[in-house]
N, C-alpha and C. Protein backbone atom coordinates (compact mmCIF):
# COMPACT_ATOMS: atom_id res chain seq x y z
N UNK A 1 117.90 64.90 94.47
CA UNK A 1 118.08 64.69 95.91
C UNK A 1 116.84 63.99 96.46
N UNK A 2 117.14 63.11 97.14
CA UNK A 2 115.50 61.73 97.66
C UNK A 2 115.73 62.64 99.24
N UNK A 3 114.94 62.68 99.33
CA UNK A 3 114.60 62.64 101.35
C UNK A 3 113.37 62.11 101.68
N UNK A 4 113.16 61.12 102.49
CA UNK A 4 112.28 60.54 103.39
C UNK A 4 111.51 61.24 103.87
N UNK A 5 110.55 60.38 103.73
CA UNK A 5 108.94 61.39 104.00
C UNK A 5 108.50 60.81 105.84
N UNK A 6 108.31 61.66 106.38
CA UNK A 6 108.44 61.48 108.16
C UNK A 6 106.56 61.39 108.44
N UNK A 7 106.18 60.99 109.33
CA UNK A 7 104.88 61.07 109.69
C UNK A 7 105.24 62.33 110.76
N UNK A 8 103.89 63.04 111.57
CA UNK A 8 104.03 63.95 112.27
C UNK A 8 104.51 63.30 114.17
N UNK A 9 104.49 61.96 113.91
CA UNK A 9 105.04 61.58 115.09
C UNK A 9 106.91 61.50 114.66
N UNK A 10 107.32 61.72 113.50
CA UNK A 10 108.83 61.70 113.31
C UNK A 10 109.03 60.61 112.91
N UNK A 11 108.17 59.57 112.68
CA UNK A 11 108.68 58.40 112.33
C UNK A 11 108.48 58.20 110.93
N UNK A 12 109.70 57.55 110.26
CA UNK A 12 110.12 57.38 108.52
C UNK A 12 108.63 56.63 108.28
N UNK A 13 108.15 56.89 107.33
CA UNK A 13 107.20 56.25 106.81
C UNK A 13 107.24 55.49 105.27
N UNK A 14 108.81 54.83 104.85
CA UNK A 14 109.03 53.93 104.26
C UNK A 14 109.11 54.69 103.02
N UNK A 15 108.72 55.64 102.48
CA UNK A 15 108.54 56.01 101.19
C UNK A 15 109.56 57.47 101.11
N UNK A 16 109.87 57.74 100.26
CA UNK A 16 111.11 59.24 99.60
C UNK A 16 110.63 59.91 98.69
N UNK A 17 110.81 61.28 98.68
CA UNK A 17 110.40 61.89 97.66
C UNK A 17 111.76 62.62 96.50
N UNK A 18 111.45 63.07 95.43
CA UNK A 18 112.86 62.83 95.04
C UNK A 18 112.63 64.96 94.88
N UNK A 19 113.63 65.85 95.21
CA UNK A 19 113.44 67.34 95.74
C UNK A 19 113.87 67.66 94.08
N UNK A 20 113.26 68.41 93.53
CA UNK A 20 113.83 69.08 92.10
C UNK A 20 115.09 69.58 92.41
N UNK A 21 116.29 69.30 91.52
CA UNK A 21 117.81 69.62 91.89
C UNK A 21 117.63 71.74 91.35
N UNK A 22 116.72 71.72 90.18
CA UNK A 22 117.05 73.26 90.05
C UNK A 22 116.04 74.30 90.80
N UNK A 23 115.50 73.50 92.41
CA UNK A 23 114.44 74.50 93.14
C UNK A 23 115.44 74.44 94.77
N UNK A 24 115.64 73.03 95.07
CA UNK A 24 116.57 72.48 96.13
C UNK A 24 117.62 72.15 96.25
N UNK A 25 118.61 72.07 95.29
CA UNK A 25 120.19 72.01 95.04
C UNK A 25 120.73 72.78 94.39
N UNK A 26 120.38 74.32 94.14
CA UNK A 26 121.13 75.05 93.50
C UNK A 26 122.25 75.84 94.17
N UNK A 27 123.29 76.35 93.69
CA UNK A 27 124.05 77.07 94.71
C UNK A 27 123.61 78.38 95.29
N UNK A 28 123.63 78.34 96.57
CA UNK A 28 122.68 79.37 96.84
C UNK A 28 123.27 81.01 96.53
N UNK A 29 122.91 81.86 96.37
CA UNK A 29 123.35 82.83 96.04
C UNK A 29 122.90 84.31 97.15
N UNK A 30 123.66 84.66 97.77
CA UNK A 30 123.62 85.48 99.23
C UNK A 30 123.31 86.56 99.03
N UNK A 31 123.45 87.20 97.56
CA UNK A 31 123.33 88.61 97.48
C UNK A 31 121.81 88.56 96.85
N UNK A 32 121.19 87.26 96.46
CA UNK A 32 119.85 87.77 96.43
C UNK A 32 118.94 87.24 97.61
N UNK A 33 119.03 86.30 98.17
CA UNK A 33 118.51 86.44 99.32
C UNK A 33 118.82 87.68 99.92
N UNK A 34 119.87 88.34 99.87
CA UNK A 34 119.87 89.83 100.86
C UNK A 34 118.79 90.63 100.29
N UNK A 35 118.90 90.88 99.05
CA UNK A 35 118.07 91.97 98.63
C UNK A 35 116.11 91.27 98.66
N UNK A 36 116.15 90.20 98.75
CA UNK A 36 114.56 90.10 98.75
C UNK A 36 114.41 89.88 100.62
N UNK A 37 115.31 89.77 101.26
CA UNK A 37 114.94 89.88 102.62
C UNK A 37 114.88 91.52 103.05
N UNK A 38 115.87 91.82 102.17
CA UNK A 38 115.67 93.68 102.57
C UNK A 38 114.04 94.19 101.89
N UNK A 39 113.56 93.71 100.79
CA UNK A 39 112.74 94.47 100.31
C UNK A 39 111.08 93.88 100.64
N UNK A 40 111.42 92.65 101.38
CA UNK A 40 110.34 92.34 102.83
C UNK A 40 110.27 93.37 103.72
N UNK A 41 111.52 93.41 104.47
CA UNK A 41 111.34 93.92 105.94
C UNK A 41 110.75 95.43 105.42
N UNK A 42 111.30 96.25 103.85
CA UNK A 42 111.01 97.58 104.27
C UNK A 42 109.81 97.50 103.68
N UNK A 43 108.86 96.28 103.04
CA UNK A 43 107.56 96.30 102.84
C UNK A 43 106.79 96.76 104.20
N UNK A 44 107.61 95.97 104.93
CA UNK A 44 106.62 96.03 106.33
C UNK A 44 106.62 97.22 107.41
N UNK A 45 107.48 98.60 106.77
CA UNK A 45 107.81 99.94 107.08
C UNK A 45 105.81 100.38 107.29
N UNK A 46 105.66 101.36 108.10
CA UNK A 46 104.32 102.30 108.14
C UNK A 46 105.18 103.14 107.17
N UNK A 47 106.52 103.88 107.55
CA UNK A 47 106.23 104.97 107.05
C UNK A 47 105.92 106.51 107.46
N UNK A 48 105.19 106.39 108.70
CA UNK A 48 104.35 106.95 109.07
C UNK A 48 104.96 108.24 110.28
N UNK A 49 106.48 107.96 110.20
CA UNK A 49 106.88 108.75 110.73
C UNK A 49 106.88 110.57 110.49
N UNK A 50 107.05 111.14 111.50
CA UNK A 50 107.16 112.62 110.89
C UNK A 50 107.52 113.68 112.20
N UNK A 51 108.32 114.71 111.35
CA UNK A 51 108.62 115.67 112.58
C UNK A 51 107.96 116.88 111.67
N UNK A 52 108.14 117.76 112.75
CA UNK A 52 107.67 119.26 112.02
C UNK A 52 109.16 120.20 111.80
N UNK A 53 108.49 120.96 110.84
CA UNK A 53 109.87 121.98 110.23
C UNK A 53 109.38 123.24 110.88
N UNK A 54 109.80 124.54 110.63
CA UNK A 54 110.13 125.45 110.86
C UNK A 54 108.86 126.33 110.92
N UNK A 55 107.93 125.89 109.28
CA UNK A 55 107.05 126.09 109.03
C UNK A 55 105.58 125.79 109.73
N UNK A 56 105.72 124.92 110.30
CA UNK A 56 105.13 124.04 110.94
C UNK A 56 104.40 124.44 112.04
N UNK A 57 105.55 124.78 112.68
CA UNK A 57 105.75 125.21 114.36
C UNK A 57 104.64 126.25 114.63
N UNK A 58 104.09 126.59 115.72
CA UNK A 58 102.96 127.33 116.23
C UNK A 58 103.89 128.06 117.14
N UNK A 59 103.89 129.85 116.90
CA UNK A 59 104.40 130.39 117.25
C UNK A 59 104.71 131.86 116.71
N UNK A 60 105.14 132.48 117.33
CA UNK A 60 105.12 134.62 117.23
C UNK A 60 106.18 133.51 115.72
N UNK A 61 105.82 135.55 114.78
CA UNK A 61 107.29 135.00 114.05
C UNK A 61 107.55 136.88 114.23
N UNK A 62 107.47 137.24 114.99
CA UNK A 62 107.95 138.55 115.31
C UNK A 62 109.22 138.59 116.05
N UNK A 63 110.19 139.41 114.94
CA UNK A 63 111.50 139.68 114.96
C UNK A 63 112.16 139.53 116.81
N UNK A 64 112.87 138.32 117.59
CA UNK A 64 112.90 138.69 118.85
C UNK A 64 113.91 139.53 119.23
N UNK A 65 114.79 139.89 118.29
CA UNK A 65 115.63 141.15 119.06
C UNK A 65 116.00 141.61 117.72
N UNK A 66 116.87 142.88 118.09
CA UNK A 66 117.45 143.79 116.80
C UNK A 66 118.28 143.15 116.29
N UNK A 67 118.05 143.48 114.88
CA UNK A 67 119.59 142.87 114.24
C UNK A 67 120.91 143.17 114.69
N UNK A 68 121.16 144.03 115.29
CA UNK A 68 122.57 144.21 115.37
C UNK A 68 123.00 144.75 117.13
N UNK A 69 123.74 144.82 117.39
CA UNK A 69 124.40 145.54 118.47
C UNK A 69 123.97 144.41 119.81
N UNK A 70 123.74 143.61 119.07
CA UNK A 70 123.22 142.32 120.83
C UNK A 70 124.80 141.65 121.16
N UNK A 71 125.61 141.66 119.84
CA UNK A 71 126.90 140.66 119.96
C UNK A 71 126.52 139.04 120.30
N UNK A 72 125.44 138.70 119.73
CA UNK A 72 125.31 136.96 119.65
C UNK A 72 124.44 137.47 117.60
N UNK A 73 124.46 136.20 117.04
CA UNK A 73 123.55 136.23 115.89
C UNK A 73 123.07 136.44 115.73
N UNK A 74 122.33 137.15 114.46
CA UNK A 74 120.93 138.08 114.59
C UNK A 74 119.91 136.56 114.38
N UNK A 75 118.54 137.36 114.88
CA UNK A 75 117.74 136.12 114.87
C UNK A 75 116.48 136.42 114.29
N UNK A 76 115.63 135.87 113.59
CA UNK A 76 114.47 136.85 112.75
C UNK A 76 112.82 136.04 113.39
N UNK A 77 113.28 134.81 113.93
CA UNK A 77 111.94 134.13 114.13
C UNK A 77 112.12 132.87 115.52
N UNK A 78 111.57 133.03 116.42
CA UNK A 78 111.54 131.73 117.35
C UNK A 78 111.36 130.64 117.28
N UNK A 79 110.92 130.67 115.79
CA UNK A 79 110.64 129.44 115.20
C UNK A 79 111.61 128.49 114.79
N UNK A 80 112.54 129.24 114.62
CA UNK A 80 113.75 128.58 114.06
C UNK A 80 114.76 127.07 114.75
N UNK A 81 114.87 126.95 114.03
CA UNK A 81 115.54 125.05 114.56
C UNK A 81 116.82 125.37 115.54
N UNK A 82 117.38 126.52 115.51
CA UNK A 82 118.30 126.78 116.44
C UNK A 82 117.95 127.31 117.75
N UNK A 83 116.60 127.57 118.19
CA UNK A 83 116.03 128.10 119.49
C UNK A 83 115.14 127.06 120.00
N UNK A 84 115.14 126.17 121.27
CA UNK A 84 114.09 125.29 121.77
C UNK A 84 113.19 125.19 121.56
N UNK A 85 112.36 124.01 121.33
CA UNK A 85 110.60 124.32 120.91
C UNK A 85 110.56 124.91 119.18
N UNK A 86 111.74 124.90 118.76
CA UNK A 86 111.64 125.52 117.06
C UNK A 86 111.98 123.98 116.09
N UNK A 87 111.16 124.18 114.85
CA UNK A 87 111.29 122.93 114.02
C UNK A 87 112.47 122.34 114.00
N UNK A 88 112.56 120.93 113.59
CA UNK A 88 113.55 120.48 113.51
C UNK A 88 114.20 120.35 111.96
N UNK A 89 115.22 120.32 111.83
CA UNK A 89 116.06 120.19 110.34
C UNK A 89 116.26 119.32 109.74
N UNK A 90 115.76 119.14 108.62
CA UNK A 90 115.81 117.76 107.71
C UNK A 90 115.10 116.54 108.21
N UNK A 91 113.72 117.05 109.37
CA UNK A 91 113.59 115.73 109.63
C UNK A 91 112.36 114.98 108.65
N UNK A 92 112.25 113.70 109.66
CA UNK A 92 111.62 112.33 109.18
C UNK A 92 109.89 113.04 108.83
N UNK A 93 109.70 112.36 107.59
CA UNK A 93 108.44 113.18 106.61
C UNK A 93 107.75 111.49 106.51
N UNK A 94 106.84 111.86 106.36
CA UNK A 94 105.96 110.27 105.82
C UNK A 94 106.43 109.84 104.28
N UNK A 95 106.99 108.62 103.90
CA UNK A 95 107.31 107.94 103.00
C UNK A 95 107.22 106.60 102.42
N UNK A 96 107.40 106.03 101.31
CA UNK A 96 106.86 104.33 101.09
C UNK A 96 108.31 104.21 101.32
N UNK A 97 108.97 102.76 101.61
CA UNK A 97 110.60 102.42 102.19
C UNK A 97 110.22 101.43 100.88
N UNK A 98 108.92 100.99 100.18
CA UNK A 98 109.06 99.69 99.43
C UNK A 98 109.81 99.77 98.27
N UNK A 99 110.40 99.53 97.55
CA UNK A 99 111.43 99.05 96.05
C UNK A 99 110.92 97.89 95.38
N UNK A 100 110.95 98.26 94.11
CA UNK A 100 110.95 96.95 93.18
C UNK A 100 111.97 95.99 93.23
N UNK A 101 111.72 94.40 92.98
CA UNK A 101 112.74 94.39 92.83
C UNK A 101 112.17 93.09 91.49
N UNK A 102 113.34 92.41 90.70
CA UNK A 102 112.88 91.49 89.61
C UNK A 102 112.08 90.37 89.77
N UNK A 103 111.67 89.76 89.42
CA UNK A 103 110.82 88.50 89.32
C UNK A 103 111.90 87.35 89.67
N UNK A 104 112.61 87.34 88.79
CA UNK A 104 114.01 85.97 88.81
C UNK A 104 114.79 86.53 89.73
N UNK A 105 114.61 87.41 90.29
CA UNK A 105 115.71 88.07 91.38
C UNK A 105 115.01 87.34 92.59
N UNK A 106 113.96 87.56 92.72
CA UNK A 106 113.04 86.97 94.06
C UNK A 106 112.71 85.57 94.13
N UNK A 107 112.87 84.50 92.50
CA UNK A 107 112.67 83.61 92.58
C UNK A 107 114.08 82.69 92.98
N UNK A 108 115.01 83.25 92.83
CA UNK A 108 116.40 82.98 92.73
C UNK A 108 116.25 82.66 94.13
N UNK A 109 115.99 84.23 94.86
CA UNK A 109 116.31 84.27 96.85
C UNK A 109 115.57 83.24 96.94
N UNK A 110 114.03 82.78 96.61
CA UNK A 110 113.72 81.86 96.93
C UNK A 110 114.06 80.17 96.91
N UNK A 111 114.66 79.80 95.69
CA UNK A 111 115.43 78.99 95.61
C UNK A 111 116.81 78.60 96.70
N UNK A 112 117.29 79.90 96.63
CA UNK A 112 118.67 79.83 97.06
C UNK A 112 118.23 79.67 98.92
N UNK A 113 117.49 80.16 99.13
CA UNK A 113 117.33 80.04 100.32
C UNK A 113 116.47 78.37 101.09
N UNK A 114 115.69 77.60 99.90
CA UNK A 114 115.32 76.38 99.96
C UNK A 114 116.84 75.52 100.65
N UNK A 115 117.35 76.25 98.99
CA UNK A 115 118.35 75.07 98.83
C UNK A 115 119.31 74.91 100.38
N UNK A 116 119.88 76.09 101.03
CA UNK A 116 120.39 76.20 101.97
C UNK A 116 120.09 75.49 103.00
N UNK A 117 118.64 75.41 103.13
CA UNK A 117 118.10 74.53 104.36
C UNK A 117 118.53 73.29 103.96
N UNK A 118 117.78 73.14 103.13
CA UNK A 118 118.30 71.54 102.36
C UNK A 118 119.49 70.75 102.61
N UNK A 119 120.90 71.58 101.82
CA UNK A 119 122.32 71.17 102.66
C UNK A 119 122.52 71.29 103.82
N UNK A 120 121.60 71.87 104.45
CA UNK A 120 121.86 72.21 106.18
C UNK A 120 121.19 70.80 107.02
N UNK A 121 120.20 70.34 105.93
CA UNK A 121 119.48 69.23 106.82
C UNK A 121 118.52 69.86 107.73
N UNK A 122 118.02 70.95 107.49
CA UNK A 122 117.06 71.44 108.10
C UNK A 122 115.59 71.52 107.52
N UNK A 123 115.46 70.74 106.02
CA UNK A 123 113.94 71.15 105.88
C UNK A 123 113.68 69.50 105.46
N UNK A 124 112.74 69.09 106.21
CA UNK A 124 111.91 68.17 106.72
C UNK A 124 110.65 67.67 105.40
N UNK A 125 110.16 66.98 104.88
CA UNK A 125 109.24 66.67 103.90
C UNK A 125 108.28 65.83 105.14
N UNK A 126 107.00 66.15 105.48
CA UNK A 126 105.95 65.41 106.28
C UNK A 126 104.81 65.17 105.71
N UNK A 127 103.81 63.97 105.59
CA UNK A 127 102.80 63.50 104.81
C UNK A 127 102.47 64.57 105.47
N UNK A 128 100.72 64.43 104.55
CA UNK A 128 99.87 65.24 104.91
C UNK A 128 98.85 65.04 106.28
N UNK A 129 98.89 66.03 106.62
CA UNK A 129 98.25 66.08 108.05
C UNK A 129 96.77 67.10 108.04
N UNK A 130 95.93 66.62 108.94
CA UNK A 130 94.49 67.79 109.17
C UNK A 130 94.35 67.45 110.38
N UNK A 131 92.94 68.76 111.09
CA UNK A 131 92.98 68.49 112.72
C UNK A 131 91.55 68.32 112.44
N UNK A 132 90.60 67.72 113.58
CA UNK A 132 89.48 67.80 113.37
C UNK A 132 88.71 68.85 114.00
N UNK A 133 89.40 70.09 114.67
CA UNK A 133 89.13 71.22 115.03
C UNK A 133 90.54 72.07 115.09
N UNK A 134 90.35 73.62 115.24
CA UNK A 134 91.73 74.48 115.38
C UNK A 134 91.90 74.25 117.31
N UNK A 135 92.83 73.30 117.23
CA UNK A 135 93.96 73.48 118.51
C UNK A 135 94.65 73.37 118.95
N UNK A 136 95.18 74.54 119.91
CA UNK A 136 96.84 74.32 119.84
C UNK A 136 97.50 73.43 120.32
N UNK A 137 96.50 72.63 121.27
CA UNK A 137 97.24 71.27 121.64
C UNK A 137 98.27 70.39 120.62
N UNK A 138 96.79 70.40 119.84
CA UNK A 138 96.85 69.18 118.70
C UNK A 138 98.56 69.62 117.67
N UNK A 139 98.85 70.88 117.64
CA UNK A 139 99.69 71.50 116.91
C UNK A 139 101.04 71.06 117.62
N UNK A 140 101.04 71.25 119.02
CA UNK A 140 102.34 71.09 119.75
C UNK A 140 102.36 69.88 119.90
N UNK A 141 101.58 69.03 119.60
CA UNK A 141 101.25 67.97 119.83
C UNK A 141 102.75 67.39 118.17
N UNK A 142 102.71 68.03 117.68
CA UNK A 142 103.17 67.92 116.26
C UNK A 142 104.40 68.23 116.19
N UNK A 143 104.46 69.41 116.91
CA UNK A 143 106.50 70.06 117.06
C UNK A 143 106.76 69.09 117.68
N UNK A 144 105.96 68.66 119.07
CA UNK A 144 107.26 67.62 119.57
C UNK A 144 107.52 66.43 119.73
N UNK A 145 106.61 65.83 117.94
CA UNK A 145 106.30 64.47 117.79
C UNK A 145 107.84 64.61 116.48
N UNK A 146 107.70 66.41 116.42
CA UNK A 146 109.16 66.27 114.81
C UNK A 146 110.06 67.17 115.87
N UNK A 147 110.00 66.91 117.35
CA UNK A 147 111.12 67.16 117.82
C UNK A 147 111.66 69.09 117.31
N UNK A 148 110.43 70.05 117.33
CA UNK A 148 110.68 71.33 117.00
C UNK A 148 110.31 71.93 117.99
N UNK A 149 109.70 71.58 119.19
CA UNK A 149 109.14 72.17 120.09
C UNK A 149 109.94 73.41 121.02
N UNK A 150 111.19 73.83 120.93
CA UNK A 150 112.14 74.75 121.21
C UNK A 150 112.45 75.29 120.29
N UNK A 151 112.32 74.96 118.85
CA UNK A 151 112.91 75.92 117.61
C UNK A 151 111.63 76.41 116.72
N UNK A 152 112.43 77.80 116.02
CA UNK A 152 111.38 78.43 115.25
C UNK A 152 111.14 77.43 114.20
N UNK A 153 109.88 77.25 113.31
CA UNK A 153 109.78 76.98 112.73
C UNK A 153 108.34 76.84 111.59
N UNK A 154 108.82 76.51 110.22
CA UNK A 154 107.90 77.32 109.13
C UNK A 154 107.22 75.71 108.82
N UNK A 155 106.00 75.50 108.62
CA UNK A 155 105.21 74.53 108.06
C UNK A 155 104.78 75.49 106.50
N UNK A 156 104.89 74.79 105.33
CA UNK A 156 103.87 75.21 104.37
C UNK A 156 103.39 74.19 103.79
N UNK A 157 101.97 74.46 104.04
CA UNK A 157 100.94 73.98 103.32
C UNK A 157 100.58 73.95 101.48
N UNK A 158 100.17 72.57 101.57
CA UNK A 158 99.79 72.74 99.92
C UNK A 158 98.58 74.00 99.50
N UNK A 159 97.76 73.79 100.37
CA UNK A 159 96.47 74.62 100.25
C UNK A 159 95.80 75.25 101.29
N UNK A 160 95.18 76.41 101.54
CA UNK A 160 95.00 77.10 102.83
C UNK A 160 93.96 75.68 103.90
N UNK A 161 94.39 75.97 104.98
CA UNK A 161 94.09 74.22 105.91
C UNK A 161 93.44 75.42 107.34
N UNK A 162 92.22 75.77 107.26
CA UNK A 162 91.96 76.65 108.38
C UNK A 162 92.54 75.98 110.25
N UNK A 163 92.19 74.79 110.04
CA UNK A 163 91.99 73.84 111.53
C UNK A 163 93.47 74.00 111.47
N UNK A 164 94.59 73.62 110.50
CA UNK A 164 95.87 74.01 110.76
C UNK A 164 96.58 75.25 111.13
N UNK A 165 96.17 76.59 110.91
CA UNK A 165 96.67 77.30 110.78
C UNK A 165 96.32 78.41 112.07
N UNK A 166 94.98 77.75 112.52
CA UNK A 166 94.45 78.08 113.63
C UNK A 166 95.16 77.83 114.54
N UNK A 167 95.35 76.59 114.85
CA UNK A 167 96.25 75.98 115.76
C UNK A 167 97.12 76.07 115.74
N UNK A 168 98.06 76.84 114.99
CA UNK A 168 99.51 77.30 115.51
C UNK A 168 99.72 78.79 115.82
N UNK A 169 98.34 79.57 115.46
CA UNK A 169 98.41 81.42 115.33
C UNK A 169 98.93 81.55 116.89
N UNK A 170 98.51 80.65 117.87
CA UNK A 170 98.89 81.25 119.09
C UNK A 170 100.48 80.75 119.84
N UNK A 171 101.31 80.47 118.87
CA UNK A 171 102.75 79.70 119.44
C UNK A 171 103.50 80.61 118.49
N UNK A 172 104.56 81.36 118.81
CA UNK A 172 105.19 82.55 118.98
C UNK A 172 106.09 82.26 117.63
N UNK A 173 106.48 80.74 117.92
CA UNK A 173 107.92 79.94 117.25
C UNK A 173 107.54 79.16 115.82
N UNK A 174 105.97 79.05 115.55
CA UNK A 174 105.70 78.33 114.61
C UNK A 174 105.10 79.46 113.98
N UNK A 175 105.01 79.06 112.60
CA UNK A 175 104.39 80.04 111.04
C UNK A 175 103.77 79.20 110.41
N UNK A 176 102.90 79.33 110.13
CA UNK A 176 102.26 78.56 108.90
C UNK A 176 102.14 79.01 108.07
N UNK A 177 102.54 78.78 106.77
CA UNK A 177 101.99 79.52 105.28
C UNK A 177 101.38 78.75 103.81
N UNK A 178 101.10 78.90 103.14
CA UNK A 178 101.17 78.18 101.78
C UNK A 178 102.14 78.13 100.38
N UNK A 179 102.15 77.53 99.75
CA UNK A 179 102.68 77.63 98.51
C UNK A 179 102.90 79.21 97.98
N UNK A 180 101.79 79.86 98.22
CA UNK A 180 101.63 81.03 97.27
C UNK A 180 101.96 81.95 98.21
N UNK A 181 102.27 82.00 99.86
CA UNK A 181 102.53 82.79 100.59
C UNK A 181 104.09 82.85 101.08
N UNK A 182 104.84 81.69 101.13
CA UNK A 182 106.20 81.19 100.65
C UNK A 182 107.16 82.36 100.52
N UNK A 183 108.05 83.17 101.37
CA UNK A 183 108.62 83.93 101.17
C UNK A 183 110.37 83.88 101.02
N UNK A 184 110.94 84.75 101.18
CA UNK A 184 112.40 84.02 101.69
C UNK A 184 112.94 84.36 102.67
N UNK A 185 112.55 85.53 103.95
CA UNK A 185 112.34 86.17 104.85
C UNK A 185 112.22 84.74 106.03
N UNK A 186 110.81 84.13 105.63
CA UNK A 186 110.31 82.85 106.48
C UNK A 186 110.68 81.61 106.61
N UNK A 187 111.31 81.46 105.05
CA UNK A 187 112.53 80.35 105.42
C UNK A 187 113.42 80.71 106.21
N UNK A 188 114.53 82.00 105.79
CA UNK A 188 115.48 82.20 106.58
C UNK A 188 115.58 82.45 108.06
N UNK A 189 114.38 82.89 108.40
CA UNK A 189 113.91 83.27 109.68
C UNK A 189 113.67 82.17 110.37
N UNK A 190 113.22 80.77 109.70
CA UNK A 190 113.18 79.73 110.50
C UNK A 190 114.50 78.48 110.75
N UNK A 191 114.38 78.18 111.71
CA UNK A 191 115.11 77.20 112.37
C UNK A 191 115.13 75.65 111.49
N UNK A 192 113.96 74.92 111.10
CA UNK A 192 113.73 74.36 109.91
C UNK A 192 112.29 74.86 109.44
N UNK A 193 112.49 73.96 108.51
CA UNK A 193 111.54 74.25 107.13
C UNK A 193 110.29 73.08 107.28
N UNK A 194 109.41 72.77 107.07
CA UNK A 194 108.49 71.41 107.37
C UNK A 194 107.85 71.90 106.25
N UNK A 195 108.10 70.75 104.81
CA UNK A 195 107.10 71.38 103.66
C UNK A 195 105.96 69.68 103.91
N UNK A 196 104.80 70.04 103.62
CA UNK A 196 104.08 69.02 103.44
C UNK A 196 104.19 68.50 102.13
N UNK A 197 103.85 67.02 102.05
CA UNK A 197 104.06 66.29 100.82
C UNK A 197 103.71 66.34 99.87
N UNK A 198 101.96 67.19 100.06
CA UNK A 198 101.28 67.72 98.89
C UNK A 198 101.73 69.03 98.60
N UNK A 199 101.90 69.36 99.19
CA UNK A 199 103.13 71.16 98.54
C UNK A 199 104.36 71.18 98.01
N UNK A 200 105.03 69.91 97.38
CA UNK A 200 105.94 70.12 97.15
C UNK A 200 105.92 70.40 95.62
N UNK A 201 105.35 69.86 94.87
CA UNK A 201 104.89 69.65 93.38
C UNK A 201 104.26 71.48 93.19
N UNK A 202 103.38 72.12 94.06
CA UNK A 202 103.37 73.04 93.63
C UNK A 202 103.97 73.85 93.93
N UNK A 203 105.16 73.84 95.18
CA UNK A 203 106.72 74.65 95.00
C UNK A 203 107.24 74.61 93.92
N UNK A 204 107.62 73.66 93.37
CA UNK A 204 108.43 73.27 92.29
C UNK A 204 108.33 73.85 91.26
N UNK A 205 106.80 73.68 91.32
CA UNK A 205 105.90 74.38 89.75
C UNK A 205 105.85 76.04 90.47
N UNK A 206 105.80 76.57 90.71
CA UNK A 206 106.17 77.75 91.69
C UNK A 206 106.64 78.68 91.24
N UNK A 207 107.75 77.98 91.55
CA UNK A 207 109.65 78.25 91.28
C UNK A 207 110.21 77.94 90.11
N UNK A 208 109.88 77.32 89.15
CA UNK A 208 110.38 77.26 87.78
C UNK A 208 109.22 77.70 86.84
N UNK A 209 108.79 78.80 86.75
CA UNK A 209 107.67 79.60 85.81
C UNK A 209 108.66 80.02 84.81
């Protein structure tokens, strides 16, 4: 697959790059993008939730009425999950939400999720670009020279680019990442894709290990 290489003002800059057919034309496959977008989001779990049990609770545990002859249930402790202010049952404990999941399983979502943009006409190939300081001018200056300036969208870099990455931390709708940071969460999450020209060779090489 060839696609035209754009300058950051949007304009064709005469030359094509040709997209590896088994990283960017494969059929995409939905059930692993599901599972490596699920095993993102519950990376990004604290965890940290928690209620108290029974045990827990601060409080008499002296018997509040007789066992018998009241005509409601006998009751042995105030503590109990059936009286107000008493622990709650089965609840939320601190836990990891993260799962393994395969290597070719995650490289697959990643593929499959390239490729999608790709037939969609949503991921963009742009020479290489630098700022001569981090700002966000200079950045928006860039969405709405490639016409992204209303949509989310993912730039990855060949190599970490500080002045780049600076300049977009403060715009809500843009991401910047690298080769090695490349998820399938951030494709899918974006509106298009903007890979730079020098990152594509080490996607490629990436994605077919």
């Amino acid at each position: 697959m060839k696609v035209a290489v754009i300058d950051i003002k949007g304009k064709d800059t005469g030359r094509q790059v040709e997209l590896a057919d088994n990283v960017f034309g494969i059929e995409p496959s939905e059930h692993a993008i599901y599972l490596d977008v699920k095993q993102y989001l519950a990376a990004q779990r604290q965890g940290t939730h928690k209620a108290k049990q029974r045990a827990e609770i601060a409080g008499s545990t002296r018997k509040i009425k007789k066992q018998k002859g009241t005509g409601t249930a006998r009751a042995g402790s105030i503590k109990s999950p059936v009286f107000r202010g008493g622990g709650r049952i089965f609840g939320p404990v601190p836990r990891d939400y993260s799962f393994k999941l395969n290597k070719n399983q995650k490289r697959l979502a990643r593929k499959s999720a390239l490729s999608l943009k790709a037939s969609e006409g949503t991921l963009h190939v742009v020479q290489d670009f630098n700022f001569d300081a981090p700002k966000t001018k200079n950045f928006l200056e860039v969405l709405e020279g490639l016409g992204l300036s209303d949509k989310k969208s993912l730039f990855v870099l060949g190599e970490s680019n500080n002045n780049v990455y600076l300049s977009s931390r403060n715009l809500k709708a843009a991401n910047v990442v690298t080769t090695s940071g490349l998820n399938t969460y951030s494709v899918m999450n974006a509106d298009n894709v903007v890979i730079l020209e020098s990152s594509l060779e080490k996607i490629e090489e990436f994605l077919t290990k």
